[in-house]
C-alpha atoms as a PDB file:
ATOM      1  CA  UNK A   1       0.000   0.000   0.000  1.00  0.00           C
ATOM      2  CA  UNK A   2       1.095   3.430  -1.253  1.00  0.00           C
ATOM      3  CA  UNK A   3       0.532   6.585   1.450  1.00  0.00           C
ATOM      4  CA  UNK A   4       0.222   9.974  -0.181  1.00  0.00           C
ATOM      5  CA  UNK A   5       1.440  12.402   3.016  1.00  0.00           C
ATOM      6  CA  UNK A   6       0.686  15.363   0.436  1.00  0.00           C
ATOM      7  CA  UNK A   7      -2.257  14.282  -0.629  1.00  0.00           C
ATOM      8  CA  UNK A   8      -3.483  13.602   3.168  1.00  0.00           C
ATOM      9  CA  UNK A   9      -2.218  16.984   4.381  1.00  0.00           C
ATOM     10  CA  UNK A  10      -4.348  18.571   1.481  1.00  0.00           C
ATOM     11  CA  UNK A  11      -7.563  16.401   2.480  1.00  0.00           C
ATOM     12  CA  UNK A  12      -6.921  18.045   6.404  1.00  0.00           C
ATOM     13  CA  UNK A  13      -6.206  21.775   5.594  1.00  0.00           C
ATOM     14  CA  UNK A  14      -9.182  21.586   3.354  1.00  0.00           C
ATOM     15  CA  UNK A  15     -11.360  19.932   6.233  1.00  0.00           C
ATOM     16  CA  UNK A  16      -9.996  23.043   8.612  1.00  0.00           C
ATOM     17  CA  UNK A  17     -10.376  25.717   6.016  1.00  0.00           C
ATOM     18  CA  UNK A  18     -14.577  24.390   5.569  1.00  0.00           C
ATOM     19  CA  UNK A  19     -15.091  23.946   9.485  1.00  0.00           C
ATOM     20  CA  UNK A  20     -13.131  27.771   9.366  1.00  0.00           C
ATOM     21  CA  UNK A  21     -15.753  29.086   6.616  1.00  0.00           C
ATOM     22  CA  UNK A  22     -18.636  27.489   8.208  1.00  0.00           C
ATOM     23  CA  UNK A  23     -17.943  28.691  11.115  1.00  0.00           C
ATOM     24  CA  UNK A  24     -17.775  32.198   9.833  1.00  0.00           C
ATOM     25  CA  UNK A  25     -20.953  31.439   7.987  1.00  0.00           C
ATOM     26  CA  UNK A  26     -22.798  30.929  11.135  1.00  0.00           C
ATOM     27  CA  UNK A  27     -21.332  33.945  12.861  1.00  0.00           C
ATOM     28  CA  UNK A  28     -22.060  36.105   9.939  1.00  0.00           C
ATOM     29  CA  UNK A  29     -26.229  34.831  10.152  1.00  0.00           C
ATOM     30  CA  UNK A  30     -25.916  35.716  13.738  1.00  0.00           C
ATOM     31  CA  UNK A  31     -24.465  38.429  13.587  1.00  0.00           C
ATOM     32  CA  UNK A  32     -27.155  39.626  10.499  1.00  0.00           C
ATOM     33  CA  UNK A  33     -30.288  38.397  12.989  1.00  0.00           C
ATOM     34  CA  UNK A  34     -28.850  40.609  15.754  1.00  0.00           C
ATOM     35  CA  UNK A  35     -28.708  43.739  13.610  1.00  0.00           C
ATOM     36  CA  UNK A  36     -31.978  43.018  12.100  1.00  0.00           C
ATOM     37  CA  UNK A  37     -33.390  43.330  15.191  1.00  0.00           C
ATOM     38  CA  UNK A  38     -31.946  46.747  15.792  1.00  0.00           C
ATOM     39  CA  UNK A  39     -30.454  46.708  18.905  1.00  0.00           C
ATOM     40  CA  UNK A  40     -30.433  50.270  20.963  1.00  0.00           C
ATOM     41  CA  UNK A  41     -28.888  52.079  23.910  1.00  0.00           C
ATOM     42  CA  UNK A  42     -30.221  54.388  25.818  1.00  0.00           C
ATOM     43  CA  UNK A  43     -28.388  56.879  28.558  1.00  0.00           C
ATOM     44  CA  UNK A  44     -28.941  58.207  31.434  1.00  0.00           C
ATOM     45  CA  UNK A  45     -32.316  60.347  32.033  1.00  0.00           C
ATOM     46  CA  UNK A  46     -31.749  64.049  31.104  1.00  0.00           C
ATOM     47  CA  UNK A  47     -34.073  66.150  32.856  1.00  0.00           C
ATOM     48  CA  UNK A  48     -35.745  69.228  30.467  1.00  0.00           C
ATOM     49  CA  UNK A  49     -38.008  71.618  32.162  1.00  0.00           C
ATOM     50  CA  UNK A  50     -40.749  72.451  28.906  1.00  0.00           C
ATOM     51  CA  UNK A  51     -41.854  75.849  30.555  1.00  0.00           C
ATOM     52  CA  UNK A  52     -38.647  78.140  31.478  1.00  0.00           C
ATOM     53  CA  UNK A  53     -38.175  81.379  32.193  1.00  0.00           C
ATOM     54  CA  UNK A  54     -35.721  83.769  30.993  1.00  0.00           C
ATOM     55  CA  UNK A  55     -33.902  85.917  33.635  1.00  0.00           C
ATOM     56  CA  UNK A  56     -31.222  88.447  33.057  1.00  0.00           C
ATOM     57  CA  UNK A  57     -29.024  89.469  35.873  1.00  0.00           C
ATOM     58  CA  UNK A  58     -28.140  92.997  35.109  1.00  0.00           C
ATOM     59  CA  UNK A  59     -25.442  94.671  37.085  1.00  0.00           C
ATOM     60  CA  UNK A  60     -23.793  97.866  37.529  1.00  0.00           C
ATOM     61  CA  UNK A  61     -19.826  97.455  37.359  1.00  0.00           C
ATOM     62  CA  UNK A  62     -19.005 101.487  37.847  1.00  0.00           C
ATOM     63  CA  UNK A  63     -15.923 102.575  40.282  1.00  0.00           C
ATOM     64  CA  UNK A  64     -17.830 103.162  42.832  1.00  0.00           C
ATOM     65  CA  UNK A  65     -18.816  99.206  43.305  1.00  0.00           C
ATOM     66  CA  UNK A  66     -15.603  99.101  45.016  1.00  0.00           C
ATOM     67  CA  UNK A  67     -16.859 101.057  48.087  1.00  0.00           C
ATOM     68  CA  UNK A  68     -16.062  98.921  51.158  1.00  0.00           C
ATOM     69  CA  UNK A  69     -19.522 100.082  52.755  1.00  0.00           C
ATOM     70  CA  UNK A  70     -21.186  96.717  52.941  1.00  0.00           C
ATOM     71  CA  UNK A  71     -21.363  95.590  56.152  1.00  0.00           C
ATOM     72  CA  UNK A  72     -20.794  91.673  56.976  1.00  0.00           C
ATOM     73  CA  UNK A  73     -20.843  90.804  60.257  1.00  0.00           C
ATOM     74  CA  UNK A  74     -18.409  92.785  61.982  1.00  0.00           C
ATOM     75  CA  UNK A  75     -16.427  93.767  59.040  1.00  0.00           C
ATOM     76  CA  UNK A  76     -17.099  95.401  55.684  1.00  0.00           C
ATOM     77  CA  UNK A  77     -16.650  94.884  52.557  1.00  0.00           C
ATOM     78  CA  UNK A  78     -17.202  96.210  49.113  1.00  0.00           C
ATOM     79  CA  UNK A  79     -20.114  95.890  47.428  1.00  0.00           C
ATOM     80  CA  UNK A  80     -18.763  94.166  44.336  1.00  0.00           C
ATOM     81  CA  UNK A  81     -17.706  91.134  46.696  1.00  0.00           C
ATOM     82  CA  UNK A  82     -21.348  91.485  48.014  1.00  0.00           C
ATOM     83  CA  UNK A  83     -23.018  91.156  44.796  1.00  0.00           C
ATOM     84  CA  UNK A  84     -20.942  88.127  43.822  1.00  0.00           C
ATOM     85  CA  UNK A  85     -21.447  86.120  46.873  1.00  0.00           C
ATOM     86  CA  UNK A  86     -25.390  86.968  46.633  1.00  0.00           C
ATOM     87  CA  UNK A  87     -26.141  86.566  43.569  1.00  0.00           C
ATOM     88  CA  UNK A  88     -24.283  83.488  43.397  1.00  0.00           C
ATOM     89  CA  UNK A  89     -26.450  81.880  45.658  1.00  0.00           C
ATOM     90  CA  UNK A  90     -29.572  82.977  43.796  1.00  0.00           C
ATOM     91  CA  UNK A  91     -28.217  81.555  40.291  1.00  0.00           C
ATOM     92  CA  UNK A  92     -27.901  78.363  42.557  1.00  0.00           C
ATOM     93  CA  UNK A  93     -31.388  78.320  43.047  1.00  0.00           C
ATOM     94  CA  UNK A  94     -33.224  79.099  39.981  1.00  0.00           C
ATOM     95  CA  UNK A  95     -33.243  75.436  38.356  1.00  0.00           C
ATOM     96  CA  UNK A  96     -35.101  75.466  35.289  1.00  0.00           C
ATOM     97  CA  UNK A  97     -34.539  79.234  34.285  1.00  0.00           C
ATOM     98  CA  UNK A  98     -32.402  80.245  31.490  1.00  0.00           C
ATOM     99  CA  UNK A  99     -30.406  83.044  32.828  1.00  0.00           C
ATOM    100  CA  UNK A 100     -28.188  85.540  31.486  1.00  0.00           C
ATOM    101  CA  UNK A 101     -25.439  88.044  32.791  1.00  0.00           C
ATOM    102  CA  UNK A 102     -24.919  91.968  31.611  1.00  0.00           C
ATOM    103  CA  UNK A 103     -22.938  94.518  33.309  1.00  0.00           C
ATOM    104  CA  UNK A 104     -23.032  98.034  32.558  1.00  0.00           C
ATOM    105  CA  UNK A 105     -20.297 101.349  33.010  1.00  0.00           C
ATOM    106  CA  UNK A 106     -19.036 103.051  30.327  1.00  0.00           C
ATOM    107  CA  UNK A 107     -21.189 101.022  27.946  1.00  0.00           C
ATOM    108  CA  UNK A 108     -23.074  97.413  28.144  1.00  0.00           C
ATOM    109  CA  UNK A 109     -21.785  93.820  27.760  1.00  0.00           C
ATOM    110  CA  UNK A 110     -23.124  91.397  27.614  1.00  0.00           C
ATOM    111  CA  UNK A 111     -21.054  88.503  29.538  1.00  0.00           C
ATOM    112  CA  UNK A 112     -23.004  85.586  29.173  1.00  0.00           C
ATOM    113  CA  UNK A 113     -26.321  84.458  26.746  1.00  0.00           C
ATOM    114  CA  UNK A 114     -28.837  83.605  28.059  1.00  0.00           C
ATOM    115  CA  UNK A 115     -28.460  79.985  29.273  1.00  0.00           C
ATOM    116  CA  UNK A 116     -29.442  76.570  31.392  1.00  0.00           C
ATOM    117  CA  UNK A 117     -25.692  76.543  32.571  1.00  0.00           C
ATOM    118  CA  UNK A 118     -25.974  77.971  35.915  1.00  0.00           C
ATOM    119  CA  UNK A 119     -21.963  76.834  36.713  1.00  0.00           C
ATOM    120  CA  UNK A 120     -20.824  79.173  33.575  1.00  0.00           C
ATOM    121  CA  UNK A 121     -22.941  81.985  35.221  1.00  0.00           C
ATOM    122  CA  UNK A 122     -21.296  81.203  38.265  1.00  0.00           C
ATOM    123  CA  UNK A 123     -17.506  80.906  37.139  1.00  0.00           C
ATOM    124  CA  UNK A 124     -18.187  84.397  34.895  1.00  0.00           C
ATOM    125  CA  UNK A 125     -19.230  86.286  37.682  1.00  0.00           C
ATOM    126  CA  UNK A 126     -16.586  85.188  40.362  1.00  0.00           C
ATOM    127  CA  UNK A 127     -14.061  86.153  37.582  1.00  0.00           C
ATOM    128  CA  UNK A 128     -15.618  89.757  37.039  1.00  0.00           C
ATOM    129  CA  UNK A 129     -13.311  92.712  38.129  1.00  0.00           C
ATOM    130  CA  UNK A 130     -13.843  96.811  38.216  1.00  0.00           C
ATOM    131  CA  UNK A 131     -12.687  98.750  35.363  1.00  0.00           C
ATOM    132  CA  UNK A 132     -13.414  95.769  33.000  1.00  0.00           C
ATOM    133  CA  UNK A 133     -15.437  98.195  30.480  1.00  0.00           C
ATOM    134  CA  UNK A 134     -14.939 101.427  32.318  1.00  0.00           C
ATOM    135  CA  UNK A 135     -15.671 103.293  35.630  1.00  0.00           C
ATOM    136  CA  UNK A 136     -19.466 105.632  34.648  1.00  0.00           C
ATOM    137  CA  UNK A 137     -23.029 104.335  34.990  1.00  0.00           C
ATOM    138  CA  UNK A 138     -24.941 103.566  31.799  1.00  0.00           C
ATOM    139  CA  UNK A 139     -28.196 102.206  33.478  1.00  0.00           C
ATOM    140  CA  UNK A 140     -30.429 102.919  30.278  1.00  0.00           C
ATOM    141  CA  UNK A 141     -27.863 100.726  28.032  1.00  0.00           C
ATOM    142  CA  UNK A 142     -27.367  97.677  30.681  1.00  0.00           C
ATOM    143  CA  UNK A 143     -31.320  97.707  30.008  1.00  0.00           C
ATOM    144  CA  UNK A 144     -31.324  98.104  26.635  1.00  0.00           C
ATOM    145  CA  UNK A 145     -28.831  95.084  25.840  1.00  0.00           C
ATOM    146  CA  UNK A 146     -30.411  93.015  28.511  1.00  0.00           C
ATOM    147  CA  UNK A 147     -33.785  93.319  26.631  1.00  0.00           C
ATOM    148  CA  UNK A 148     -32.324  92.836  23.463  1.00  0.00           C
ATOM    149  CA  UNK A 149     -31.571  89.528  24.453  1.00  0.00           C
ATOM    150  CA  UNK A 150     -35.426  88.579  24.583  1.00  0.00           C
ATOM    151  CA  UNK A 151     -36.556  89.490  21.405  1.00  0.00           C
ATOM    152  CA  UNK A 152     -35.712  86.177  19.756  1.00  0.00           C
ATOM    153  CA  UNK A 153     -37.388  84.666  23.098  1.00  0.00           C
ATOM    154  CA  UNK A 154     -40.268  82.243  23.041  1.00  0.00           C
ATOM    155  CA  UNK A 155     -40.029  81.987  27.348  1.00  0.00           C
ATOM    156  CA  UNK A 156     -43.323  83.134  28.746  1.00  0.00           C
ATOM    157  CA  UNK A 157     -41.948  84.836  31.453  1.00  0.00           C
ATOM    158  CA  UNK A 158     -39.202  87.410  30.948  1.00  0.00           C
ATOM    159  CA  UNK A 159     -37.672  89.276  34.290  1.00  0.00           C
ATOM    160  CA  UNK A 160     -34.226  91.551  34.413  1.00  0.00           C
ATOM    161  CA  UNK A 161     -33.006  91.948  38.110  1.00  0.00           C
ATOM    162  CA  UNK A 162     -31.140  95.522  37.566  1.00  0.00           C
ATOM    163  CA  UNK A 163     -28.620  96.325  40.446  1.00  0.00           C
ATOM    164  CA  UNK A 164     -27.266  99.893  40.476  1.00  0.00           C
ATOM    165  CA  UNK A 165     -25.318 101.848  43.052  1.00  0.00           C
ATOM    166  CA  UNK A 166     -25.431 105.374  41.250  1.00  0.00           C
ATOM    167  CA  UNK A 167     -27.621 107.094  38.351  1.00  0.00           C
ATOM    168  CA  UNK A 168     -27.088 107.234  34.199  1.00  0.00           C
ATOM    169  CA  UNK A 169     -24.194 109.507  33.708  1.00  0.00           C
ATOM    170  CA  UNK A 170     -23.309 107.217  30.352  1.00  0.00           C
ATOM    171  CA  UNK A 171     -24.196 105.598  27.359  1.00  0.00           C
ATOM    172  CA  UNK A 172     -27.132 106.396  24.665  1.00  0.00           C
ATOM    173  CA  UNK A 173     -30.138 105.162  26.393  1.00  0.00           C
ATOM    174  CA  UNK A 174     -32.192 107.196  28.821  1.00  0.00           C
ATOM    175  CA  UNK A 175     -33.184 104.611  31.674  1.00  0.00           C
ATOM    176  CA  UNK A 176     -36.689 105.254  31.546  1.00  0.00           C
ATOM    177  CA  UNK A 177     -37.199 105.069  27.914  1.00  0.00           C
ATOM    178  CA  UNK A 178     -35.154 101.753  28.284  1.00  0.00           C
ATOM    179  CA  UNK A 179     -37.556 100.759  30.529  1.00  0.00           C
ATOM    180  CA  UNK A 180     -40.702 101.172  28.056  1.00  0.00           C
ATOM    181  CA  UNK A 181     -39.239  98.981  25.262  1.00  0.00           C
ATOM    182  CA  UNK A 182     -38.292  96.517  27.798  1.00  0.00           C
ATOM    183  CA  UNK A 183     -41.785  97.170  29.013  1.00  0.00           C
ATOM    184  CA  UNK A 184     -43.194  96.244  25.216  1.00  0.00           C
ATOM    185  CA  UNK A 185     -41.704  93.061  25.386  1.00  0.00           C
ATOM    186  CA  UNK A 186     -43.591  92.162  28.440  1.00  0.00           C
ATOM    187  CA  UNK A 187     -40.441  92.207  31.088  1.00  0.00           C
ATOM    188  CA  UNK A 188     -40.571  92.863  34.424  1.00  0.00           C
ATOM    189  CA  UNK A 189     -38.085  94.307  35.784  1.00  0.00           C
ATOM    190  CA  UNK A 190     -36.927  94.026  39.913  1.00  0.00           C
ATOM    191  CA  UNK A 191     -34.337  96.959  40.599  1.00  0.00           C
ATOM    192  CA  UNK A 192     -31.974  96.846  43.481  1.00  0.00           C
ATOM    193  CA  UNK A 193     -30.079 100.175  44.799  1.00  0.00           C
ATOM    194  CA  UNK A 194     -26.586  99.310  46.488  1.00  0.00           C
ATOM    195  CA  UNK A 195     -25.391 101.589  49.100  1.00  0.00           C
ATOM    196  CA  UNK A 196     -24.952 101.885  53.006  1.00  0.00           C
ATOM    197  CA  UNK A 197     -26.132 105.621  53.237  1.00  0.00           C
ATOM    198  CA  UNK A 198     -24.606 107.296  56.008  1.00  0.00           C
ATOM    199  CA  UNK A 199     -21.561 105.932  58.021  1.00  0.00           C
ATOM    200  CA  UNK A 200     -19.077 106.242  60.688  1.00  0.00           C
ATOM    201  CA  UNK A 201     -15.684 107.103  59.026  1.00  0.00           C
ATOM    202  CA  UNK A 202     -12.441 107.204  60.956  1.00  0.00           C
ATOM    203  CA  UNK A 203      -9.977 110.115  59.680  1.00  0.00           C
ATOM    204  CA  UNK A 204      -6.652 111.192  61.070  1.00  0.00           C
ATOM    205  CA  UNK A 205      -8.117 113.663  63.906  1.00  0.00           C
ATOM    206  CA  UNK A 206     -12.133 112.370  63.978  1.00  0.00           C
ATOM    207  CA  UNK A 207     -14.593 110.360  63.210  1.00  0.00           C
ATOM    208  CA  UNK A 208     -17.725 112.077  60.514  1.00  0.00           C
ATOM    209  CA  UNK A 209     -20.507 111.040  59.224  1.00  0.00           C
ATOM    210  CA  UNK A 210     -20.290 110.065  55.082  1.00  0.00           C
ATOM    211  CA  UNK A 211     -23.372 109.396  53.082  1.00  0.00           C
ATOM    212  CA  UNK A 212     -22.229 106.581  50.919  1.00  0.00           C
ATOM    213  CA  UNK A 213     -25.261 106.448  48.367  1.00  0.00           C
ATOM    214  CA  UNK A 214     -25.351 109.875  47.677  1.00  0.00           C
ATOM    215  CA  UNK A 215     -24.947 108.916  43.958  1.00  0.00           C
ATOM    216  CA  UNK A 216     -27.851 106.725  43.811  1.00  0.00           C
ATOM    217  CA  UNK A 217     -30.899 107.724  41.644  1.00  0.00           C
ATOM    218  CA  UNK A 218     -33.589 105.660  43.735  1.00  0.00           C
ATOM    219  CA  UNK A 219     -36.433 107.693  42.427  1.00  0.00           C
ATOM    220  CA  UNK A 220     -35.016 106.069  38.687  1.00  0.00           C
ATOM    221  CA  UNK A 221     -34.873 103.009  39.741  1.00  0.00           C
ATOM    222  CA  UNK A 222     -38.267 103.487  41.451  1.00  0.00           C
ATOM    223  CA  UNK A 223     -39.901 104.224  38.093  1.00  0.00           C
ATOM    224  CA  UNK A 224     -38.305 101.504  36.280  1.00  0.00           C
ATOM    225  CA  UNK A 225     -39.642  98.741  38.651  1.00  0.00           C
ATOM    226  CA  UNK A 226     -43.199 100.874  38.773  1.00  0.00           C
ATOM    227  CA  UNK A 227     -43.344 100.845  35.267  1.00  0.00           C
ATOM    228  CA  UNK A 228     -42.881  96.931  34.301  1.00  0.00           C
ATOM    229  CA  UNK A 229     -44.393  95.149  36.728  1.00  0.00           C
ATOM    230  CA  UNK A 230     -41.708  95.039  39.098  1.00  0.00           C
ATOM    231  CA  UNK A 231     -40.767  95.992  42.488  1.00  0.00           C
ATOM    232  CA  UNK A 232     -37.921  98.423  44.157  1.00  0.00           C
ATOM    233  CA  UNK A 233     -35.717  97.221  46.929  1.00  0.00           C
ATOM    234  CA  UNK A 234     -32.827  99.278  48.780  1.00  0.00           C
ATOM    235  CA  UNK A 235     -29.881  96.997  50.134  1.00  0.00           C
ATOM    236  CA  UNK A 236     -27.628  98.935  52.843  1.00  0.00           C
ATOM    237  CA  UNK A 237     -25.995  96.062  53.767  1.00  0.00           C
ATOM    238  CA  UNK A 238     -24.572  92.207  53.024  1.00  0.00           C
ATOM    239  CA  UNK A 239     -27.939  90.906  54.743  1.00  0.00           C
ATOM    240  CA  UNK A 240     -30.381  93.359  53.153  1.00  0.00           C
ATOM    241  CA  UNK A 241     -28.724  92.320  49.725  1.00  0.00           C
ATOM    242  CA  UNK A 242     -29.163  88.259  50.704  1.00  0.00           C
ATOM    243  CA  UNK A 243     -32.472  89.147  51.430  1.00  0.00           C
ATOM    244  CA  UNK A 244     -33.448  91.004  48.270  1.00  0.00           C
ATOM    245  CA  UNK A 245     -32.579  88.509  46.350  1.00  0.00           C
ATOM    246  CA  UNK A 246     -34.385  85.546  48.575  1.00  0.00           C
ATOM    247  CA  UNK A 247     -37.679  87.625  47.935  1.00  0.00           C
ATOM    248  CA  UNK A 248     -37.432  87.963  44.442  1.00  0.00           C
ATOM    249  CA  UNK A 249     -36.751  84.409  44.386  1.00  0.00           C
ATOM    250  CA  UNK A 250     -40.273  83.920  45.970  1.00  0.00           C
ATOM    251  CA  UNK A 251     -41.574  86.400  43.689  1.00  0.00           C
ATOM    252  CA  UNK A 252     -40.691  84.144  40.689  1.00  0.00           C
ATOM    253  CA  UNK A 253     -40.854  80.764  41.781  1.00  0.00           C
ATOM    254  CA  UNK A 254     -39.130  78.603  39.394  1.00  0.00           C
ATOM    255  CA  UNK A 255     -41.089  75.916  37.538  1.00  0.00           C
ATOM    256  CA  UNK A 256     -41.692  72.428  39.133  1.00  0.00           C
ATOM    257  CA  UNK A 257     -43.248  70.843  36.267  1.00  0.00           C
ATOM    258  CA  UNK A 258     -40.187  68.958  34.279  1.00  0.00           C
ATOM    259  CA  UNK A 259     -39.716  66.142  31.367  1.00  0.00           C
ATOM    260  CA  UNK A 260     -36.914  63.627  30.991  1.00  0.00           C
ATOM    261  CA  UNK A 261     -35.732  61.914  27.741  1.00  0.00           C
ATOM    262  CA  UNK A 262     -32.924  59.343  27.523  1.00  0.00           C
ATOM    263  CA  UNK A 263     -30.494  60.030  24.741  1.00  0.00           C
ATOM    264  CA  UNK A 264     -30.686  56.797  22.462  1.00  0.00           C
ATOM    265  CA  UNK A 265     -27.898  55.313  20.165  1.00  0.00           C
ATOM    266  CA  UNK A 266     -28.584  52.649  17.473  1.00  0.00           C
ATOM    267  CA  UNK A 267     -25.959  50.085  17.578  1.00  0.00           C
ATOM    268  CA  UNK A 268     -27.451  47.845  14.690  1.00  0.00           C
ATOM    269  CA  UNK A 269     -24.303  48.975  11.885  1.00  0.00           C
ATOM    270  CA  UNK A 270     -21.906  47.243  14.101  1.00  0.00           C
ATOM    271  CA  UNK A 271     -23.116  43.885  13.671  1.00  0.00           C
ATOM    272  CA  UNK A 272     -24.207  44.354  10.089  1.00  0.00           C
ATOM    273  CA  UNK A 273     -21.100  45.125   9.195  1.00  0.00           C
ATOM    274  CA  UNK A 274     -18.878  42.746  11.244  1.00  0.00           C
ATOM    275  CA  UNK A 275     -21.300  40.543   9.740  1.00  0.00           C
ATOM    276  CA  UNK A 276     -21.171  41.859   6.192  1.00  0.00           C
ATOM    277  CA  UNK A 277     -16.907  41.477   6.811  1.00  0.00           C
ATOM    278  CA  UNK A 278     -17.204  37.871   7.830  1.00  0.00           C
ATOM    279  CA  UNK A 279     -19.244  36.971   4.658  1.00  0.00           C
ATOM    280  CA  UNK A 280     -16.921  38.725   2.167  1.00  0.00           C
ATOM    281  CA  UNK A 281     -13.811  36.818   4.261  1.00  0.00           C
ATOM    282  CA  UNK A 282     -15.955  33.725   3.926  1.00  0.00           C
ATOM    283  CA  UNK A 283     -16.189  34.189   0.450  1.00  0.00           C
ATOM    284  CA  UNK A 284     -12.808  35.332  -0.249  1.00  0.00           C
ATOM    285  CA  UNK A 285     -10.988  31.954   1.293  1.00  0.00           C
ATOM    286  CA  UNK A 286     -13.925  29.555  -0.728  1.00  0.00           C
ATOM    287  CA  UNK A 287     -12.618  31.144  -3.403  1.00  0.00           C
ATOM    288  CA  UNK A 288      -9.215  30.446  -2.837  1.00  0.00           C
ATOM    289  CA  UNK A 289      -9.739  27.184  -1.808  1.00  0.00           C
ATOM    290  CA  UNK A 290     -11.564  26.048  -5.078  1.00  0.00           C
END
């Protein structure tokens, strides 16, 4: 008897190389079946609150922010500091609002759009400094840009919180006509005057009285609130500001009414094509093997 070792190796490999191609075949169907059935993941529940309401925080940046009249405890400080620890706070609290930042001197700027990021608010205003667009008070243009940033709106509620330690001595807007075309796109508008009034000062030889706020226009700011649908409020100190803003918060209480949605991902192209690759390679070494 004659053995053929070449012809014996040839009978194995071609054995291996059809369990190989079957194997692939069956792979490949699965594969095919799983797609077909178009599997899906979906994420985490993202909450989305259908009702918002837009809020701009508009405040006054002028020199005379820096006036270390604010009293905290024992201790006072100026009334920039004041306004950032504050309002801070507040942003913290209003969940579901868009909100939006403008500060006003020399001119307006607008800092941030208006926006569901309450951290960005946060991290914009800690990082806000004096002098950063001049050292006047353009009330009627911080109103002015902060409405301008509601006419593309569709929010049914649209509120400016306007904090000012001194009265319009700069920019192009008059304050109260500000106010009216804010007023015509149905915004309310809460105003907040900044300013100790009179205090104790220590000089070289004596102690006299100062009045702080002399600069401040309340009867302005008065109107403004009057005029939209608003209300006035007078901080003289850290607390009175903290409380200001805790009542405006009640004033607008934000909306409790929310939707979720799960972002979803279709996965079915990965086992098509793994699938579609294992019948081509299937293919390929049938061919080769012929």
């Amino acid at each position: 008897m004659i053995v053929l070792p070449h012809v014996t190796q040839a009978t194995v490999t071609h054995d291996k190389t059809k369990k190989i191609t079957q194997l692939f075949a069956i792979l490949a169907w699965i594969l095919l079946v799983i797609a077909s059935a178009r599997p899906v993941w979906y994420g985490d529940p993202i909450e989305v609150h259908p009702k918002h309401r837009d809020m701009m925080l508009v405040i006054d940046l002028s020199y005379s922010m820096s006036q270390e009249d604010m009293r905290e405890g024992n201790d006072y400080i100026d009334r920039l500091t004041a306004v950032k620890q504050v309002v801070s706070d507040f942003v913290d609290k209003r969940t579901g609002d868009r909100l939006g930042l403008v500060y006003f001197a020399d001119h307006a700027y607008l800092q941030t759009p208006l926006t569901f990021d309450r951290e960005t608010i946060k991290t914009q205003l800690d990082q806000t400094v004096l002098k950063l667009i001049g050292t006047q008070t353009a009330i009627g243009d911080g109103i002015g840009l902060a409405t301008k940033t509601f006419v593309d709106s569709d929010a049914p509620q649209r509120v400016m919180v306007l904090l000012s330690d001194g009265s319009n001595n700069s920019g192009v807007l008059d304050p109260i006509q500000a106010a009216e075309i804010a007023k015509k796109f149905n915004t309310t508008i809460y105003t907040i005057g900044v300013g100790a009034g009179e205090m104790q000062v220590q000089s070289f030889f004596m102690t006299r009285t100062v009045n702080t706020a002399e600069d401040l226009d309340e009867k302005t700011l008065i109107k403004i609130a009057d005029m939209t649908g608003g209300q006035y409020f007078r901080a003289r100190d850290a607390k009175d500001l903290a409380t200001i803003y805790d009542t405006i918060n009640a004033l607008q209480p934000i909306q409790k009414a929310t939707q979720s949605w799960r972002p979803r991902t279709e996965w079915f192209m990965w086992p098509a094509l793994i699938g579609l690759l294992l019948i081509i390679i299937t293919v390929m070494i049938r061919r080769n093997d012929a």
